[in-house]
PDB file of N, CA and C in Angstrom:
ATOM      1  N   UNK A   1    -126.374  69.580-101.904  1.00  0.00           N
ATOM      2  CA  UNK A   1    -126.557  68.392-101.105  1.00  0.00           C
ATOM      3  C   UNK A   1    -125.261  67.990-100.420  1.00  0.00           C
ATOM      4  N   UNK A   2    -124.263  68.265-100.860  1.00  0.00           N
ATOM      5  CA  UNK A   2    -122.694  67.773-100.407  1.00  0.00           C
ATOM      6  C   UNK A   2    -122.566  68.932 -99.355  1.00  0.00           C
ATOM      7  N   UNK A   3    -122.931  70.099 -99.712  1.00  0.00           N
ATOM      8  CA  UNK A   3    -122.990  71.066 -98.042  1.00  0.00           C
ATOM      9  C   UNK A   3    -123.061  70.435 -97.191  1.00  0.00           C
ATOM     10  N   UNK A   4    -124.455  70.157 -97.155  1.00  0.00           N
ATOM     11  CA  UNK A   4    -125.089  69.492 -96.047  1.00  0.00           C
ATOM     12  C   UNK A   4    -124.875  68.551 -95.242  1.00  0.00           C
ATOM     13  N   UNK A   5    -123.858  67.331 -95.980  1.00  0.00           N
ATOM     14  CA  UNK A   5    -123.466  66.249 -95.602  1.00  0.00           C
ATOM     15  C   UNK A   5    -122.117  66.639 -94.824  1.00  0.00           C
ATOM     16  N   UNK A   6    -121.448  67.368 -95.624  1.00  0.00           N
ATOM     17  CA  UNK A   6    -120.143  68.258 -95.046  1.00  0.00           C
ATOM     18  C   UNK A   6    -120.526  68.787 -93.748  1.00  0.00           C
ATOM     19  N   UNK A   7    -121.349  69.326 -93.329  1.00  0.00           N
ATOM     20  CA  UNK A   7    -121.992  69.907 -92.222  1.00  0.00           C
ATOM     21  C   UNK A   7    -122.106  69.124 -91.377  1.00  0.00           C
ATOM     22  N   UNK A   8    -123.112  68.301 -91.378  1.00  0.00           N
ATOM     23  CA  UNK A   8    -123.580  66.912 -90.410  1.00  0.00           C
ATOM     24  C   UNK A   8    -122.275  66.426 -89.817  1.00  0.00           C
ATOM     25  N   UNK A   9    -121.566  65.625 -91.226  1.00  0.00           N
ATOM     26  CA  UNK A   9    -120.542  65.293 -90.735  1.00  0.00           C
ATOM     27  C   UNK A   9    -119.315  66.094 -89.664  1.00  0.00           C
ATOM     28  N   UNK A  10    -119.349  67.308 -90.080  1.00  0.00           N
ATOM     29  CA  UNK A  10    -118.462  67.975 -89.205  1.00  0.00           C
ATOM     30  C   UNK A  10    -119.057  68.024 -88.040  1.00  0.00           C
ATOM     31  N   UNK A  11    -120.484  68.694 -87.986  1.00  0.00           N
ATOM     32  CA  UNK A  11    -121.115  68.995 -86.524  1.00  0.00           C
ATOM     33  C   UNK A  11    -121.799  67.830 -85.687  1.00  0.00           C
ATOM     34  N   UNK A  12    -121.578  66.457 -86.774  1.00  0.00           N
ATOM     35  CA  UNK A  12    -121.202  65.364 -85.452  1.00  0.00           C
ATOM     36  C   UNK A  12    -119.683  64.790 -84.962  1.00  0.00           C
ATOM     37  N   UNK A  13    -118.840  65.197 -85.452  1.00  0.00           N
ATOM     38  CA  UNK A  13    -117.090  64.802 -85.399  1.00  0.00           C
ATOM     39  C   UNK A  13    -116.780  65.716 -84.014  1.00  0.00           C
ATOM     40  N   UNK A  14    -117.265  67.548 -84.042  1.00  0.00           N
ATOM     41  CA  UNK A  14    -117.051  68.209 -83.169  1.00  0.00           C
ATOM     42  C   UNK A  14    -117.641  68.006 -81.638  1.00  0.00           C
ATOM     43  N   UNK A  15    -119.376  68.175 -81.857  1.00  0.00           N
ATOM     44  CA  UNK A  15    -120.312  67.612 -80.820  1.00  0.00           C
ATOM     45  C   UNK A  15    -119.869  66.041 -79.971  1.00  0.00           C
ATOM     46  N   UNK A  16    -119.040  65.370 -80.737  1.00  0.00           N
ATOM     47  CA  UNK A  16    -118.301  63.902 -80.362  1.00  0.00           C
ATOM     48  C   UNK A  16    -116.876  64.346 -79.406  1.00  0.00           C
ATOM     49  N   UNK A  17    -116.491  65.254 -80.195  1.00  0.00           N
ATOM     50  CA  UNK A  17    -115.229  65.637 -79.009  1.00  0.00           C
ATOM     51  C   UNK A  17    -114.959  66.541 -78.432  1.00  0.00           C
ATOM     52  N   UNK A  18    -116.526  67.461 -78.174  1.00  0.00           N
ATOM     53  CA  UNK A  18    -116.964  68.239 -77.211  1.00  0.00           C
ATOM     54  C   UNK A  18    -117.717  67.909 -75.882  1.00  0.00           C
ATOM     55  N   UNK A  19    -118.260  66.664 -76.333  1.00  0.00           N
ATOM     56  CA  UNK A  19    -119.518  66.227 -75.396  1.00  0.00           C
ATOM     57  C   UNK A  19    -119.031  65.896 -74.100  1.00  0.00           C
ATOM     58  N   UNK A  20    -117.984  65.455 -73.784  1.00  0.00           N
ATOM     59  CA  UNK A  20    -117.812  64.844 -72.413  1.00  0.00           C
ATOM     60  C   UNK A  20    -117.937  66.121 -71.708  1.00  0.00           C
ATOM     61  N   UNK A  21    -116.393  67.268 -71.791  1.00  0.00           N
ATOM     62  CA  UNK A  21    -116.645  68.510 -71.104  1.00  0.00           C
ATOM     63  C   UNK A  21    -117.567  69.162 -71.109  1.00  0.00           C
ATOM     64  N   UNK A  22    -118.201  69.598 -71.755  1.00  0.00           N
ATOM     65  CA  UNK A  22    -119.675  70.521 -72.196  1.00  0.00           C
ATOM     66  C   UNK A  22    -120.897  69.858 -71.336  1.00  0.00           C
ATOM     67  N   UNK A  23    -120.737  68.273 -71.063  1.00  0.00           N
ATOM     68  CA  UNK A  23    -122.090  68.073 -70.729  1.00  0.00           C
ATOM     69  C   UNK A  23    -121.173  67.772 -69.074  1.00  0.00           C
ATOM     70  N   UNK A  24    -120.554  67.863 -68.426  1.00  0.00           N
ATOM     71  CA  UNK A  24    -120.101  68.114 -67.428  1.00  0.00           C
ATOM     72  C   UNK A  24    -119.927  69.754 -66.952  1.00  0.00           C
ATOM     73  N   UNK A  25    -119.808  70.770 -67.731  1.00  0.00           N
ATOM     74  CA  UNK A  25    -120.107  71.807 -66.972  1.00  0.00           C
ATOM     75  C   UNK A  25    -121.684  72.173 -67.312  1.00  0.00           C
ATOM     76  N   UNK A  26    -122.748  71.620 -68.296  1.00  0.00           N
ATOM     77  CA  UNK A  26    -123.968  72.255 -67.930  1.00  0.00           C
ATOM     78  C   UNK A  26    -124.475  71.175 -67.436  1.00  0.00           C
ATOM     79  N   UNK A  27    -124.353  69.964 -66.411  1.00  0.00           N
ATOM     80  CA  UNK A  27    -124.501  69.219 -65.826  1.00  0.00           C
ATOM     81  C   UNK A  27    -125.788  68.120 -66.445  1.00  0.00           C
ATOM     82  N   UNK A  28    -125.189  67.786 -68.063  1.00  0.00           N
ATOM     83  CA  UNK A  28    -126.451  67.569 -68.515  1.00  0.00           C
ATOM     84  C   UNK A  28    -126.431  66.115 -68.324  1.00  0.00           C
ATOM     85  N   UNK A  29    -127.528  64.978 -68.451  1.00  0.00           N
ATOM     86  CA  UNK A  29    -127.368  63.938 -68.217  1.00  0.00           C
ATOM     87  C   UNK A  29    -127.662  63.715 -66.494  1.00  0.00           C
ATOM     88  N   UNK A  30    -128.033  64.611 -65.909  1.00  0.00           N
ATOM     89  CA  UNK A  30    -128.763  64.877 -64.337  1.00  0.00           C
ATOM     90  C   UNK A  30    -129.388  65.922 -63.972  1.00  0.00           C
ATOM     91  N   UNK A  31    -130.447  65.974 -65.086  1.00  0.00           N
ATOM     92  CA  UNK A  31    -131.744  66.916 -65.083  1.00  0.00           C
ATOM     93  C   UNK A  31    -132.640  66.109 -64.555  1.00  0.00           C
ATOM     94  N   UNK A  32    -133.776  66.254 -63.912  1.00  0.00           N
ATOM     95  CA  UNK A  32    -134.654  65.598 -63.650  1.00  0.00           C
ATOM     96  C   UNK A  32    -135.806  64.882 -64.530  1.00  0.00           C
ATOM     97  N   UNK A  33    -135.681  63.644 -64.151  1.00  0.00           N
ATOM     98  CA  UNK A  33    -135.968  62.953 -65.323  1.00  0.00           C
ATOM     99  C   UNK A  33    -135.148  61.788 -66.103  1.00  0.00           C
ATOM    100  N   UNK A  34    -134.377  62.128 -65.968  1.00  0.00           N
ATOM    101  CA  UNK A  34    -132.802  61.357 -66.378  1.00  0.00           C
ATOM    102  C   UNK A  34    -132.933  59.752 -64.831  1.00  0.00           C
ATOM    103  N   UNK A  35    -132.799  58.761 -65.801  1.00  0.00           N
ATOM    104  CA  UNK A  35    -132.741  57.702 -64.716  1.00  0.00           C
ATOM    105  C   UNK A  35    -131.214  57.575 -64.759  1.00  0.00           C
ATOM    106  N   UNK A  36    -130.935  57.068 -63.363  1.00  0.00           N
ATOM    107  CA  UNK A  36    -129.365  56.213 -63.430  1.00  0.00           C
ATOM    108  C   UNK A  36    -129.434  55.498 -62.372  1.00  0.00           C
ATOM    109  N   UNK A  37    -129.034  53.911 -62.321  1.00  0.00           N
ATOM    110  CA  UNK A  37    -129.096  53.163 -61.579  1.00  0.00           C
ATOM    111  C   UNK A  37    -127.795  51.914 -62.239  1.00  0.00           C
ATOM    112  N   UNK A  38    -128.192  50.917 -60.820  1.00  0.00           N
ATOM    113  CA  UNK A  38    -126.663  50.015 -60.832  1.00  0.00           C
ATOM    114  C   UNK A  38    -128.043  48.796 -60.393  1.00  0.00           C
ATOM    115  N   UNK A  39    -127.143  48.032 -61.500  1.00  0.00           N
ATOM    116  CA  UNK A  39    -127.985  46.739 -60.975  1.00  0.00           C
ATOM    117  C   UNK A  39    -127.149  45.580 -61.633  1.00  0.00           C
ATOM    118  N   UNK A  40    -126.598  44.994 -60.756  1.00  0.00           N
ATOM    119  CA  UNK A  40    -125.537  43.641 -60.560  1.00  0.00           C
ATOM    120  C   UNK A  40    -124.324  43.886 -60.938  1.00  0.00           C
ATOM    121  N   UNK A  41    -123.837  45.313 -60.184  1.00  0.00           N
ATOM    122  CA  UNK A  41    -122.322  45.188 -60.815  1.00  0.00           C
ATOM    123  C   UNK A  41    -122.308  46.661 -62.035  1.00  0.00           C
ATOM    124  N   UNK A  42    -123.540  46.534 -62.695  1.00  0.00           N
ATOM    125  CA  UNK A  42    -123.560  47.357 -63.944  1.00  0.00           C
ATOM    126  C   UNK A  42    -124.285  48.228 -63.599  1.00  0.00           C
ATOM    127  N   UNK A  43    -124.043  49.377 -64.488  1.00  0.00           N
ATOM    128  CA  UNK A  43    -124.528  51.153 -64.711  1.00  0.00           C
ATOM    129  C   UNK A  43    -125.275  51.332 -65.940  1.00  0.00           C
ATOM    130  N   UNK A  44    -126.549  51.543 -65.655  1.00  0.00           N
ATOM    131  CA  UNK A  44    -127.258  51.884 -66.237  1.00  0.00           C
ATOM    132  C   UNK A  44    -127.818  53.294 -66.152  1.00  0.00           C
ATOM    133  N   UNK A  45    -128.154  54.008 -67.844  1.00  0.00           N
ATOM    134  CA  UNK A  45    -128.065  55.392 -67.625  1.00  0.00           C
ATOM    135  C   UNK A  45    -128.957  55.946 -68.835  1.00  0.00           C
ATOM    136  N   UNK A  46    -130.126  55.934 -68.360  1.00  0.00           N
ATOM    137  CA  UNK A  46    -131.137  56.753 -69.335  1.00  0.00           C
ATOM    138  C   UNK A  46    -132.181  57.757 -69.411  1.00  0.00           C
ATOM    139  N   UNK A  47    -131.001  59.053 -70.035  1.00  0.00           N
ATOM    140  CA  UNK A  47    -131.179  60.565 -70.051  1.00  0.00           C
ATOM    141  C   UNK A  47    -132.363  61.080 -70.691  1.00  0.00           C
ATOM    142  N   UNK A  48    -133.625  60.442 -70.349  1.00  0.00           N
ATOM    143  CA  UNK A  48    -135.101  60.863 -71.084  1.00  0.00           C
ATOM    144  C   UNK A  48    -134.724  62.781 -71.230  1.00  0.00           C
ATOM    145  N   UNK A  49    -134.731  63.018 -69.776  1.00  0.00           N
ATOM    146  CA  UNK A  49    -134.929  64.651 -70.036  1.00  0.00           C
ATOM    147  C   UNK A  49    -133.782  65.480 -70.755  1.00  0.00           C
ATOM    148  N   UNK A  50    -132.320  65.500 -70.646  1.00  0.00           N
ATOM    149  CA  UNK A  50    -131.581  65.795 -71.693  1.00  0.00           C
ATOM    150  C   UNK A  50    -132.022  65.340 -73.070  1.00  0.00           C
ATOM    151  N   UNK A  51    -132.127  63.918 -73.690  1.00  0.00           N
ATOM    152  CA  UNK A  51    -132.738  63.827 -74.947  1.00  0.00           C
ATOM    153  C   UNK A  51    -133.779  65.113 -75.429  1.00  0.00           C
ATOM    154  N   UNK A  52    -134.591  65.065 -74.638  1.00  0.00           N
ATOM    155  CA  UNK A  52    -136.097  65.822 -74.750  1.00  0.00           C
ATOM    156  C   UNK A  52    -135.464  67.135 -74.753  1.00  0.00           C
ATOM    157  N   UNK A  53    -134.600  67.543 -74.001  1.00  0.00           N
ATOM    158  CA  UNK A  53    -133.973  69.381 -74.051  1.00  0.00           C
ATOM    159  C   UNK A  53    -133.120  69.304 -75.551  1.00  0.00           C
ATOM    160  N   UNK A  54    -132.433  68.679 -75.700  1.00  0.00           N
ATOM    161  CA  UNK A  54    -131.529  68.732 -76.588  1.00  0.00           C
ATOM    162  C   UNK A  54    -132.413  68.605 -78.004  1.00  0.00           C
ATOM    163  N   UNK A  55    -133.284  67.770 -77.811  1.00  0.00           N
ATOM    164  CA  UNK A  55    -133.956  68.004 -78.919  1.00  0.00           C
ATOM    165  C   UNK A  55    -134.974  69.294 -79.732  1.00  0.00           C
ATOM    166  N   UNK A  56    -135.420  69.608 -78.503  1.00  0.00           N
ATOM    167  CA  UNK A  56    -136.366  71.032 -78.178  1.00  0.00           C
ATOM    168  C   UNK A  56    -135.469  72.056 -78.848  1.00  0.00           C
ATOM    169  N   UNK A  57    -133.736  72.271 -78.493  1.00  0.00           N
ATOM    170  CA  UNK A  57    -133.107  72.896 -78.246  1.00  0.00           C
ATOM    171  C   UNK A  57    -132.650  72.851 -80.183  1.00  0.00           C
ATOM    172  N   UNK A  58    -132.350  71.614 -80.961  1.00  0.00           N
ATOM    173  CA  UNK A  58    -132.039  71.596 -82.166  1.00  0.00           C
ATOM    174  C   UNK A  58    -133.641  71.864 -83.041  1.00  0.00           C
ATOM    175  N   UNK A  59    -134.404  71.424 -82.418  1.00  0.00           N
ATOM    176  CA  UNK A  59    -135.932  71.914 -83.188  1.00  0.00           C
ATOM    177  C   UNK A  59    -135.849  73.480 -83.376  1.00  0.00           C
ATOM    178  N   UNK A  60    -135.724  74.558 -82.095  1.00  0.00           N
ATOM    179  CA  UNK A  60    -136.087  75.919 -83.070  1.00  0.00           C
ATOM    180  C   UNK A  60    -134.416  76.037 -83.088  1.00  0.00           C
ATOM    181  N   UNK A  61    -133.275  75.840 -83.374  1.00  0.00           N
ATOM    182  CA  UNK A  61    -132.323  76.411 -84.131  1.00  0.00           C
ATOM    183  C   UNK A  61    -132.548  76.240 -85.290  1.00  0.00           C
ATOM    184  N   UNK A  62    -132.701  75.116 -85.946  1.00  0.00           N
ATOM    185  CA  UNK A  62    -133.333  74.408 -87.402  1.00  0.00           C
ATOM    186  C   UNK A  62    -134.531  75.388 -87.628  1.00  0.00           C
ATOM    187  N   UNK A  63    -135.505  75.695 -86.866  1.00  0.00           N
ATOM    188  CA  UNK A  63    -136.290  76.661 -87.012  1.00  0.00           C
ATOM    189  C   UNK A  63    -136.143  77.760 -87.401  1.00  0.00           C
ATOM    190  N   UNK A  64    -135.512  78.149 -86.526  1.00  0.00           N
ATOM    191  CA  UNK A  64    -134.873  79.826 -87.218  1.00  0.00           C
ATOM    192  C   UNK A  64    -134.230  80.044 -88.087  1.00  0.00           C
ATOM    193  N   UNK A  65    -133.376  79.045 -88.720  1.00  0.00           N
ATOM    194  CA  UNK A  65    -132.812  79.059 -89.549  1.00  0.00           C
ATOM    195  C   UNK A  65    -133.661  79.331 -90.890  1.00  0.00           C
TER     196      UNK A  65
END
């Protein structure tokens, strides 16, 4: 059980200070589907279709595993 937690924890610490570059060269976060808009000044930004890939994408790795 302490694996596991060891794991998580690492492969969210890394995925945290990977994410900016990584999702700027596979241009994720402006797939279609993905809203982004400005309304009074403010940026609003919600990535339905990345969520939905990324999730697809950890479903069969966990799978295969």
């Amino acid at each position: 059980m302490l694996k596991w937690v060891l794991v998580v924890v690492l492969l969210v610490l890394v995925t945290g200070l990977l994410r900016p570059g990584t999702a700027r060269r596979l241009r994720l976060g402006r797939l279609p589907g993905d809203l982004a808009f400005r309304f009074r000044g403010q940026s609003y930004h919600f990535p339905f279709a990345t969520t939905v890939l990324i999730s697809v994408l950890a479903w069969l790795i966990l799978r295969s595993l």
